[in-house]
Protein backbone atom coordinates (compact mmCIF):
# COMPACT_ATOMS: atom_id res chain seq x y z
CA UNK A 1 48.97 -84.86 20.17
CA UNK A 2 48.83 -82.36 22.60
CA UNK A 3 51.70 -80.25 21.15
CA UNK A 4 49.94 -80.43 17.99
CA UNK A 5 46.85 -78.92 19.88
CA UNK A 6 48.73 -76.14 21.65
CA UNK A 7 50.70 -75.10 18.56
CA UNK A 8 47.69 -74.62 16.88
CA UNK A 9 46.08 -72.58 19.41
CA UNK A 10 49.18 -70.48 19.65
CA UNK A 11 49.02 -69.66 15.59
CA UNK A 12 45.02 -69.50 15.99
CA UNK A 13 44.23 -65.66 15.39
CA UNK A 14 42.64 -63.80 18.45
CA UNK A 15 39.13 -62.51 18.60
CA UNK A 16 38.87 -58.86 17.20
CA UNK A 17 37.51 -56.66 20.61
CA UNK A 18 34.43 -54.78 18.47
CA UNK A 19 31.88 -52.24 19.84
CA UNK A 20 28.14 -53.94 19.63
CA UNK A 21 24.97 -52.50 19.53
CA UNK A 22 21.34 -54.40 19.18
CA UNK A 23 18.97 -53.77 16.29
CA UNK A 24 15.59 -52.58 17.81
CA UNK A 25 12.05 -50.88 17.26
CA UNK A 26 11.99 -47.48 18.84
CA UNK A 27 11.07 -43.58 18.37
CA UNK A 28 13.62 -42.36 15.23
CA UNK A 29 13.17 -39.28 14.57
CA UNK A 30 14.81 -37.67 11.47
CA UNK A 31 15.00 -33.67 12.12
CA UNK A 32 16.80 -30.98 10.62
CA UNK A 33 18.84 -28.82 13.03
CA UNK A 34 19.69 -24.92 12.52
CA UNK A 35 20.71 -22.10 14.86
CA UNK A 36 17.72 -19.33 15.27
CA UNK A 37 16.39 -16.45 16.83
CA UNK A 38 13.05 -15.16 19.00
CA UNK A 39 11.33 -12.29 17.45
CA UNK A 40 8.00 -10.55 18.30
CA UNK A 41 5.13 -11.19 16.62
CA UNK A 42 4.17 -7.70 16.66
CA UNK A 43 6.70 -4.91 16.94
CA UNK A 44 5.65 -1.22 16.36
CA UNK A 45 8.39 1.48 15.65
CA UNK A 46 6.52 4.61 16.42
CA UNK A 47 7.86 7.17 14.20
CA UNK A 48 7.38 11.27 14.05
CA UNK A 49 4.66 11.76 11.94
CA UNK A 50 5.84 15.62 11.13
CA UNK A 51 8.78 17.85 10.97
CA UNK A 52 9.23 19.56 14.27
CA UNK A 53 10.74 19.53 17.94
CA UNK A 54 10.56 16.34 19.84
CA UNK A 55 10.42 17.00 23.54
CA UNK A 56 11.94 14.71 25.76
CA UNK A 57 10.41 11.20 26.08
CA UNK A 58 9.06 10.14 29.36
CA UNK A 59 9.13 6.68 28.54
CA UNK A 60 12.04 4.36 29.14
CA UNK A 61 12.80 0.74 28.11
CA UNK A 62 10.82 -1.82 29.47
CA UNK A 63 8.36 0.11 30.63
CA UNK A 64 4.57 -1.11 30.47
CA UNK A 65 1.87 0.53 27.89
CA UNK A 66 -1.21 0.25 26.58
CA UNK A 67 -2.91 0.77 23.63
CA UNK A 68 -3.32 4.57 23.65
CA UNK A 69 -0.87 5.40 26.05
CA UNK A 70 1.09 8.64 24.96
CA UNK A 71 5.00 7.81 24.19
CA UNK A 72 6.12 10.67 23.10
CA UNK A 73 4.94 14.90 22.11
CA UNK A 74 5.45 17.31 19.61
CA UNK A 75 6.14 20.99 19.92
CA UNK A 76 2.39 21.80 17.64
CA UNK A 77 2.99 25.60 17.90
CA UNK A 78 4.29 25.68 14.39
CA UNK A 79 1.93 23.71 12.98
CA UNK A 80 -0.68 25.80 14.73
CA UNK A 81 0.61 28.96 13.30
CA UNK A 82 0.58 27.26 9.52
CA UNK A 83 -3.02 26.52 10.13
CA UNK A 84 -4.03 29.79 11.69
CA UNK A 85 -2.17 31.31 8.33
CA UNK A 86 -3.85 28.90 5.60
CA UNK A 87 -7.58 29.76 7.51
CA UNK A 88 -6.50 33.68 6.82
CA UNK A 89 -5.62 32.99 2.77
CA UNK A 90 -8.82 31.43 2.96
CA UNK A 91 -10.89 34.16 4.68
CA UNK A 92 -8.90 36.26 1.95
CA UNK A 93 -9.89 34.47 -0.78
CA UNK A 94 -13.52 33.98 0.02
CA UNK A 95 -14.16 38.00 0.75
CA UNK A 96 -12.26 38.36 -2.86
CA UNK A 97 -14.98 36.05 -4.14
CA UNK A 98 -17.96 37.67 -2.72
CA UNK A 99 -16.45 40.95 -4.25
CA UNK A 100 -17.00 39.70 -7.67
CA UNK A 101 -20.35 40.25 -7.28
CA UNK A 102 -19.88 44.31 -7.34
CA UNK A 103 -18.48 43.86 -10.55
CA UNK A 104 -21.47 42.72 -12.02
CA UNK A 105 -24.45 45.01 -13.99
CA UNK A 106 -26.97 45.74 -11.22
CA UNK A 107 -30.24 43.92 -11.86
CA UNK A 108 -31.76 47.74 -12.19
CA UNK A 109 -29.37 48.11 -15.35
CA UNK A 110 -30.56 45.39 -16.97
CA UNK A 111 -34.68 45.90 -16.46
CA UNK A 112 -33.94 49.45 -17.88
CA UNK A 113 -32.02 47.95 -20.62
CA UNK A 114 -34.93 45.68 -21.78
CA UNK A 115 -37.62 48.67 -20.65
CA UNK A 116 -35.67 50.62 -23.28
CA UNK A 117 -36.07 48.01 -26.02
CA UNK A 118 -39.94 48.05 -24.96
CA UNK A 119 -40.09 51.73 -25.53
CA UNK A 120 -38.13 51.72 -29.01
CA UNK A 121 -40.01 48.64 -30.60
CA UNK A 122 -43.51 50.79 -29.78
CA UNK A 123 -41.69 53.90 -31.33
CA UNK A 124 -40.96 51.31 -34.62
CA UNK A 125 -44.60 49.91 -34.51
CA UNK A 126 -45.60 54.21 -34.31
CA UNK A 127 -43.28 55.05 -37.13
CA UNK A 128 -44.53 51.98 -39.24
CA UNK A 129 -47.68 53.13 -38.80
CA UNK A 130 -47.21 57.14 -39.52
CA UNK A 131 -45.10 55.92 -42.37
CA UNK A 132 -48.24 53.58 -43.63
CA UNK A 133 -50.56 56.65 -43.35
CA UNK A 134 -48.39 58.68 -45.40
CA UNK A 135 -47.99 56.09 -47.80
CA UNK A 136 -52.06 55.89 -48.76
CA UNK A 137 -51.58 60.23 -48.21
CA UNK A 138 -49.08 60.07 -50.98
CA UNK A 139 -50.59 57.79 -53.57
CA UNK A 140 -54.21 59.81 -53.56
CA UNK A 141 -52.15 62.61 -54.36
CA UNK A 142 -50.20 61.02 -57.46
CA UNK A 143 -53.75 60.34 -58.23
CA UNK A 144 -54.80 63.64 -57.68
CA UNK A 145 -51.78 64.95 -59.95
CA UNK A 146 -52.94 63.11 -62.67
CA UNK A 147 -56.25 63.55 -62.58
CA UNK A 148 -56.06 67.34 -62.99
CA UNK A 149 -53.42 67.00 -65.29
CA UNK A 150 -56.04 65.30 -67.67
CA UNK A 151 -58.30 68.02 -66.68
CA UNK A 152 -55.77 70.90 -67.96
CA UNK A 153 -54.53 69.19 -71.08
CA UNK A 154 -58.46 69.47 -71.59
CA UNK A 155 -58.52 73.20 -70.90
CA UNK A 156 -61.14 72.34 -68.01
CA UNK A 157 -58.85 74.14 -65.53
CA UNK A 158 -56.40 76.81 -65.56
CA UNK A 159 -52.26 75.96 -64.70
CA UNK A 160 -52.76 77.10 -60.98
CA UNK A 161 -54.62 74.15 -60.24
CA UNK A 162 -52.07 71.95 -62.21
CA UNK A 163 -49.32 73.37 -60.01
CA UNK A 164 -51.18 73.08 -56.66
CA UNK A 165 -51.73 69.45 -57.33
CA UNK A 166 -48.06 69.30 -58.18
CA UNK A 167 -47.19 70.62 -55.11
CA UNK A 168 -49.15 68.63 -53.10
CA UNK A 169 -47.69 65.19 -54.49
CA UNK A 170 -44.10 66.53 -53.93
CA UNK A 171 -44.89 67.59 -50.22
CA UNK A 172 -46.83 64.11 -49.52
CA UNK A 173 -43.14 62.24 -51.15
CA UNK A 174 -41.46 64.73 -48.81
CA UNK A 175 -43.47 63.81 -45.82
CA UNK A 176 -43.31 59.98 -46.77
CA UNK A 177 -39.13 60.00 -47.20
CA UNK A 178 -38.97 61.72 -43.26
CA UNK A 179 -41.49 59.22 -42.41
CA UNK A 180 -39.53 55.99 -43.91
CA UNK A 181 -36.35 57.70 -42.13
CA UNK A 182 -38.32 57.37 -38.95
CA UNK A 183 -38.80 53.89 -39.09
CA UNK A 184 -35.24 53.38 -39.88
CA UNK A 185 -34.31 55.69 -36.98
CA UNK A 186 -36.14 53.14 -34.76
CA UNK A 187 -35.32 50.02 -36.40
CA UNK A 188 -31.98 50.87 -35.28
CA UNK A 189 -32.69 51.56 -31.83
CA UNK A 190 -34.02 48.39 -31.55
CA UNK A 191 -30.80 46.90 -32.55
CA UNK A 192 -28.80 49.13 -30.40
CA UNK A 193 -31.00 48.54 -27.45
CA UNK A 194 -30.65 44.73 -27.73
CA UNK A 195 -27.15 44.90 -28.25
CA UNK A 196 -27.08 46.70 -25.31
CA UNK A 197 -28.59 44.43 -23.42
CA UNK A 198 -26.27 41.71 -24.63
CA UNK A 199 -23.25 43.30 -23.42
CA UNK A 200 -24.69 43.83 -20.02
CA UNK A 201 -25.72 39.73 -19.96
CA UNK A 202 -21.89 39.30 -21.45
CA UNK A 203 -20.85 41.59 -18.43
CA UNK A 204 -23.13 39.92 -15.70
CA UNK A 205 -21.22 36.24 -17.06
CA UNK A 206 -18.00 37.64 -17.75
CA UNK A 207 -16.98 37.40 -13.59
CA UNK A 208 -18.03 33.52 -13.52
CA UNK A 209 -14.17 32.68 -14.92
CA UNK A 210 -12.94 34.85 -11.25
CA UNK A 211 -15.58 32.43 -9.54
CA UNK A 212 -13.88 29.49 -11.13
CA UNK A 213 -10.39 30.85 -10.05
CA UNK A 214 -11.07 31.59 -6.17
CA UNK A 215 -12.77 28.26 -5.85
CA UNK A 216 -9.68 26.29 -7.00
CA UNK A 217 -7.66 28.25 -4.88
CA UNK A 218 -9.99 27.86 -1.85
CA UNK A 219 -10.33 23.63 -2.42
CA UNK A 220 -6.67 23.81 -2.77
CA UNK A 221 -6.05 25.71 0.38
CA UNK A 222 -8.60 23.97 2.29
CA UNK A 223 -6.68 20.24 1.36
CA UNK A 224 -3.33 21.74 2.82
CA UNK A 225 -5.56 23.22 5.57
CA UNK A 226 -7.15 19.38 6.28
CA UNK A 227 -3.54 18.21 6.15
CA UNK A 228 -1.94 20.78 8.70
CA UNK A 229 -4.75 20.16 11.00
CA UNK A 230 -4.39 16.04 11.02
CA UNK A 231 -0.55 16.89 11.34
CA UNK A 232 -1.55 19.27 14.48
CA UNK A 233 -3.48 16.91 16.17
CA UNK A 234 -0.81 14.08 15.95
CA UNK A 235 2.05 15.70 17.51
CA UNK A 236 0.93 14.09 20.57
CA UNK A 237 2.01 10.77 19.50
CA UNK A 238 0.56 7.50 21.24
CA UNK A 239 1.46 3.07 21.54
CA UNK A 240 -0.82 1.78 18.84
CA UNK A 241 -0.38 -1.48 21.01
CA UNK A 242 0.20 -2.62 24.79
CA UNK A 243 3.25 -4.01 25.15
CA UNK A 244 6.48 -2.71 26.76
CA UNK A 245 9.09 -0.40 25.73
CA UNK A 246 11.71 -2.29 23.88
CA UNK A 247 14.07 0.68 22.82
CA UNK A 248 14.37 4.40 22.34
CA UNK A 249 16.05 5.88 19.94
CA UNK A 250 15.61 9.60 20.88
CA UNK A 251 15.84 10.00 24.12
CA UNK A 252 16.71 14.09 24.33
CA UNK A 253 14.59 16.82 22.77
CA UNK A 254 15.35 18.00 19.62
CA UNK A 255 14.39 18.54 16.41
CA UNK A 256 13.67 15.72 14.15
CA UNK A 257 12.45 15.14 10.90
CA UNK A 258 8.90 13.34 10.05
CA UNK A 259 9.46 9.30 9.98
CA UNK A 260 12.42 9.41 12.34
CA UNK A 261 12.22 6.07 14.35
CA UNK A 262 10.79 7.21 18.14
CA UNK A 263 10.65 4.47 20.15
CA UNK A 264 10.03 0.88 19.79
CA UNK A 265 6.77 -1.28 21.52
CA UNK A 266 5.95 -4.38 21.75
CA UNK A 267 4.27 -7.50 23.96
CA UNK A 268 7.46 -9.93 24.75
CA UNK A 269 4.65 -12.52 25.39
CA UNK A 270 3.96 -12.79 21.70
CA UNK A 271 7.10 -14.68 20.67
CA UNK A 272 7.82 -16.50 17.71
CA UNK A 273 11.23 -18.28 16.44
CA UNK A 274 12.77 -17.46 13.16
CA UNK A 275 15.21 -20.45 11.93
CA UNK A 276 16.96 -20.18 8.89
CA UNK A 277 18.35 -23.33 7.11
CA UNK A 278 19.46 -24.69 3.69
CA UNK A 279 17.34 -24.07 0.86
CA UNK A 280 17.39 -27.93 0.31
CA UNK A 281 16.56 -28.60 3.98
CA UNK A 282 13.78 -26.04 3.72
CA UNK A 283 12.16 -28.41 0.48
CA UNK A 284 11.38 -30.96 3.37
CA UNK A 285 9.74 -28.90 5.95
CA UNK A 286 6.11 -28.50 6.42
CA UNK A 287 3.88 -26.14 8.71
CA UNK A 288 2.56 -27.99 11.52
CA UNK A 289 6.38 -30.37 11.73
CA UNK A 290 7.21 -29.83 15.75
CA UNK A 291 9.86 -28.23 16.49
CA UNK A 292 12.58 -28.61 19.63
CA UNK A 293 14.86 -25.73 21.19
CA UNK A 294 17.52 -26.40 23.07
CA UNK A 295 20.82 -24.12 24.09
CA UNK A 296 18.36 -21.23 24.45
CA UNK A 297 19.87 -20.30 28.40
CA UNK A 298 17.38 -22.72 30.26
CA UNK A 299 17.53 -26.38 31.23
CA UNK A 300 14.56 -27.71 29.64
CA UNK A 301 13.70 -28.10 26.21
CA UNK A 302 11.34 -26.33 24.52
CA UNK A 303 8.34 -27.68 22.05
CA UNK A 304 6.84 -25.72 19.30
CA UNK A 305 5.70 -26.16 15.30
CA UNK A 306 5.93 -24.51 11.96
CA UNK A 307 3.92 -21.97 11.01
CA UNK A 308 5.51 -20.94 8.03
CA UNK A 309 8.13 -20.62 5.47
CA UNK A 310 8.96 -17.92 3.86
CA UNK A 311 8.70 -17.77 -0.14
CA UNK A 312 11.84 -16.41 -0.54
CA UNK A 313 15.62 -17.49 -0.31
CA UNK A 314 18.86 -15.01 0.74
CA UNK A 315 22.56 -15.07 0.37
CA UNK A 316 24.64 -15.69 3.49
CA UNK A 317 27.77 -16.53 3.90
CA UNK A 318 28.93 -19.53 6.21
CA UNK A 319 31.83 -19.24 8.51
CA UNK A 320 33.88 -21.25 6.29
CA UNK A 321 33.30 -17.89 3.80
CA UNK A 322 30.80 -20.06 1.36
CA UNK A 323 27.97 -18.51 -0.02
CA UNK A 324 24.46 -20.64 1.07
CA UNK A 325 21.34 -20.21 -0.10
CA UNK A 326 19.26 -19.96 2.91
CA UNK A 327 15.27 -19.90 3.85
CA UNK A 328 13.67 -18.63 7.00
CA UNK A 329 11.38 -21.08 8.76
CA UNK A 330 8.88 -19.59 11.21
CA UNK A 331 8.01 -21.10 14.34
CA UNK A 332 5.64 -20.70 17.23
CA UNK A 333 6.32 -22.19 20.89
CA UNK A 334 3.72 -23.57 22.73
CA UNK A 335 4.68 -22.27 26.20
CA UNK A 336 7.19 -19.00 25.64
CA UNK A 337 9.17 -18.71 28.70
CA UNK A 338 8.93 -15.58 30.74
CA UNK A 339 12.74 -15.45 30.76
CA UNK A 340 13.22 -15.63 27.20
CA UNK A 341 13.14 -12.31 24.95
CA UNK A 342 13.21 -10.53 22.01
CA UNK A 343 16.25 -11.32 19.71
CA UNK A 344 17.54 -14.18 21.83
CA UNK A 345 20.12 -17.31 20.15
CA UNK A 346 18.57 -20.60 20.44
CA UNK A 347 19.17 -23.89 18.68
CA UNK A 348 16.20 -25.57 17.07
CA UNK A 349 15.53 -29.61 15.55
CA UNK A 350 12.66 -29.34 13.29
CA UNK A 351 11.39 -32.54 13.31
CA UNK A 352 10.56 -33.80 9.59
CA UNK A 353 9.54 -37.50 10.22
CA UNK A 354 9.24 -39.59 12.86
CA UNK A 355 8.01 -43.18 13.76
CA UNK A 356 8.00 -44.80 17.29
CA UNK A 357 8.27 -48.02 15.92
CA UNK A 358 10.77 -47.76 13.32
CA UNK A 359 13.61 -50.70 13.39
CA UNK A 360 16.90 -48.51 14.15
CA UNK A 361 20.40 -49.03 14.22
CA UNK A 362 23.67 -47.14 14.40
CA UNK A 363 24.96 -45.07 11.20
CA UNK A 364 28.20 -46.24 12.97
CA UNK A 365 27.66 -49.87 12.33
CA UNK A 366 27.19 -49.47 8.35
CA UNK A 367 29.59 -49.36 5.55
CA UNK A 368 29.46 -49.34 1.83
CA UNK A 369 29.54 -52.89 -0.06
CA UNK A 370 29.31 -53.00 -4.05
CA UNK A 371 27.93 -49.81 -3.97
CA UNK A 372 24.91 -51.24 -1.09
CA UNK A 373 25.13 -50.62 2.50
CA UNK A 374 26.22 -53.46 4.80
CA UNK A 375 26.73 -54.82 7.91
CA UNK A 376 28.88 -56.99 10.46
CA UNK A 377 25.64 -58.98 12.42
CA UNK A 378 27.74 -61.23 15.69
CA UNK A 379 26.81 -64.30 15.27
CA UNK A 380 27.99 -67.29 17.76
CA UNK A 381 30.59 -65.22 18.47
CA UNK A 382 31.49 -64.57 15.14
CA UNK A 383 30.98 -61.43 12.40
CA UNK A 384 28.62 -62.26 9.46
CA UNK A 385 28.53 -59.64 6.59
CA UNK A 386 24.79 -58.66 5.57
CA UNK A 387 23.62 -56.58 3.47
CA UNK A 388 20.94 -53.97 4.48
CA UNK A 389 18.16 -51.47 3.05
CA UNK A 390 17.30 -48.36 4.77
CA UNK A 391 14.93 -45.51 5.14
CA UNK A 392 14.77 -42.99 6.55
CA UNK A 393 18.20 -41.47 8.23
CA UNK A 394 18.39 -39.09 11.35
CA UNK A 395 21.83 -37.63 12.90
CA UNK A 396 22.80 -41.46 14.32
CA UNK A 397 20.74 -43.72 13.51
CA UNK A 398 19.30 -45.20 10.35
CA UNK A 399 15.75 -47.09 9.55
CA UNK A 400 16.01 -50.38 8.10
CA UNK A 401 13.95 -51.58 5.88
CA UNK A 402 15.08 -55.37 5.00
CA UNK A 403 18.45 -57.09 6.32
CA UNK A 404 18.01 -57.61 9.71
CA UNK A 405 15.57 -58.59 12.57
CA UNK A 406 14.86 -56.99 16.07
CA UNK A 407 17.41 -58.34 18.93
CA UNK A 408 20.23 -58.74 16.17
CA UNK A 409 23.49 -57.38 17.23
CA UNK A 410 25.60 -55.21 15.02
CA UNK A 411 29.10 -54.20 15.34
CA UNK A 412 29.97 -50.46 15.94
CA UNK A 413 32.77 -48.85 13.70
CA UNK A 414 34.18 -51.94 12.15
CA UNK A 415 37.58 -51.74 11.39
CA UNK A 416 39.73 -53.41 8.90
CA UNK A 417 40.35 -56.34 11.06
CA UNK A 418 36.74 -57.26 11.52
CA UNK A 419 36.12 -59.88 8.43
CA UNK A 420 33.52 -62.06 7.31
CA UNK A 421 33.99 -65.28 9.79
CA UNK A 422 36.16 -63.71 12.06
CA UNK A 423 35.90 -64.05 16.31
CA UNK A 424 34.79 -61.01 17.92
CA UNK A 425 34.59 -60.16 21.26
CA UNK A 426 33.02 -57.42 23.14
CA UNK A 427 34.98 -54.62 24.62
């Protein structure tokens, strides 16, 4: 009998050595990790505002300012000499202006020109009358005329006083034809008076187009003179902010066109984080999540949050040489170290959901089962298959939902050799 018993124990297969770990209620966290940089929140590139010589830059990198501090000057005496020549078109221009005025009919010309339609009209009204006079003059002697006419053809009078009545009537017509010419004479003085007038009113208008002319020229000189003088004034160029130098790009004089990149400000106290990640990842992410840096040079780790993300994706390829689609996430740290500066690598978990008393277990204890995700549980020294349902998945570890109780123990990595009912043994 007690062969029987030792054979069997020979032929009895050996417990399986397994990795364990127990199922328990903890922090998980489930984050989503990309590499990053710090940028300032504020950075000013102060540019030349103008064409011109850029003297040498006292400033050098690193070096305090404040808001008004000057960071750099401009050679102005070109500019100066623009101005001084735009004011001289414009002195020009307005002396060519008031000149205009000499052009015009003198106000003396044009009371004698209505003085002289005056004096014509009462030589018309003179003539009208003269020529009215005449007119009654004339008739009484057509009257006359006949009257003795019927006295001769009577044989009352003799021929001589026919004829002298005839010649009066013809030297009364006579007098009335100069005296009609008269009036015409002065009607048309009248009209060449007033048209005389009217070309000295067309004359006393005709400059206003020169007026028209100079003051065009004048607004248009005076714009380029407003812009030369703003240009003069800001060749001494100024930090819009306080900060500290963070570069200079032209450190020599010379000449340098307008928006040529000066020098570079800004406050390294103002720091912010800018982490790009998958467009997928990015989906997931909301402003306020917290955020963790680590490998950023110091020892301790780092807390911030979201404060944004950017609308817009960009191409970059990995270092495998695939193309991602990528999002920048933008992050401010509560504390910024003094140590840590502009442009600097850092690592960052952006933390996406959490719960400090989720029920957590390994990813390294589960495997797939008819398309479900199971378990080895140990058992009385034994591994029991069980299926599980999870949640909500970080790096390692894995929520779960149904399938298995706090204090259980799992097995880590189960190999092929771990089956349902078979001994296990710690390591």
């Amino acid at each position: 009998m007690g062969f029987v018993v030792l054979v069997g124990w020979a032929f009895w297969p050996s417990p399986v050595p397994v990795d364990m770990a127990v199922v328990e209620r903890g922090l998980l966290q489930v984050t989503v990790e990309a590499e990053g940089k710090t940028r300032l929140r504020e950075r000013f590139e102060i540019a030349a505002p103008v064409d011109g010589r850029l003297e040498r830059i006292p400033v050098r990198v690193g070096d305090p300012v404040a808001a008004g501090d000057v960071i750099a000057r401009m050679d102005p005496l070109p500019l100066a000499s623009q101005v001084q020549a735009i004011q001289a078109q414009i002195q020009r221009l307005e002396a060519e202006k008031r000149g205009v005025d000499t052009q015009r009919p003198k106000a003396a010309s044009l009371v004698q020109a209505e003085a002289n339609i005056t004096a014509v009209q009462a030589r018309h009204q003179q003539a009208l009358a003269q020529q009215q006079e005449t007119q009654a003059s004339f008739e009484q002697a057509q009257r006359e005329r006949q009257r003795v006419e019927g006295l001769f053809s009577q044989g009352v009078i003799s021929r001589q006083a026919l004829e002298e009545a005839e010649l009066m009537e013809t030297s009364r017509r006579q007098t009335l034809f100069a005296r009609q010419q008269e009036v015409e004479q002065a009607q048309a003085a009248i009209v060449a008076a007033q048209q005389g007038l009217q070309v000295l009113q067309a004359e006393q208008r005709d400059p206003d187009y020169l007026l028209q002319v100079y003051d065009a020229q004048i607004r248009s000189l005076e714009a380029e003179l407003a812009s030369l003088s703003d240009s003069a004034q800001r060749t001494t160029i100024t930090s819009p902010g306080a900060g500290q130098v963070l570069r200079v790009h032209q450190e020599s004089a010379r000449f340098v066109p307008a928006g040529t990149v000066l020098v570079e400000v800004g406050d390294p106290g103002q720091l912010e984080l800018e982490i790009d990640v998958l467009s997928s990842d990015a989906v997931r992410i909301q402003p306020g999540d917290p955020v963790r840096i680590r490998q950023w040079g110091g020892a301790e780790v780092l807390q911030g949050s979201v404060r944004t993300i950017e609308p817009a994706a960009f191409t970059k390829v990995s270092a495998l040489g695939v193309e991602e689609q990528r999002v920048n996430i933008i992050a401010d740290l509560e504390e910024p170290p003094a140590r840590l500066g502009d442009g600097y690598r850092i690592e960052a978990e952006v933390i996406i959901w959490q719960n400090e008393e989720a029920l957590k277990l390994p990813l390294s204890a589960l495997f797939r089962c008819q398309e479900a995700w199971c378990v080895y549980v140990a058992e009385a020294g034994l591994a029991q298959q069980r299926q599980v349902a999870l949640g909500h998945r970080s790096t390692t570890l894995a929520e779960v939902v149904s399938g298995l109780e706090p204090g259980e123990t799992v097995i880590l990595y189960p190999s092929d050799q771990v089956q349902p009912g078979r001994r296990i043994q710690p390591r």
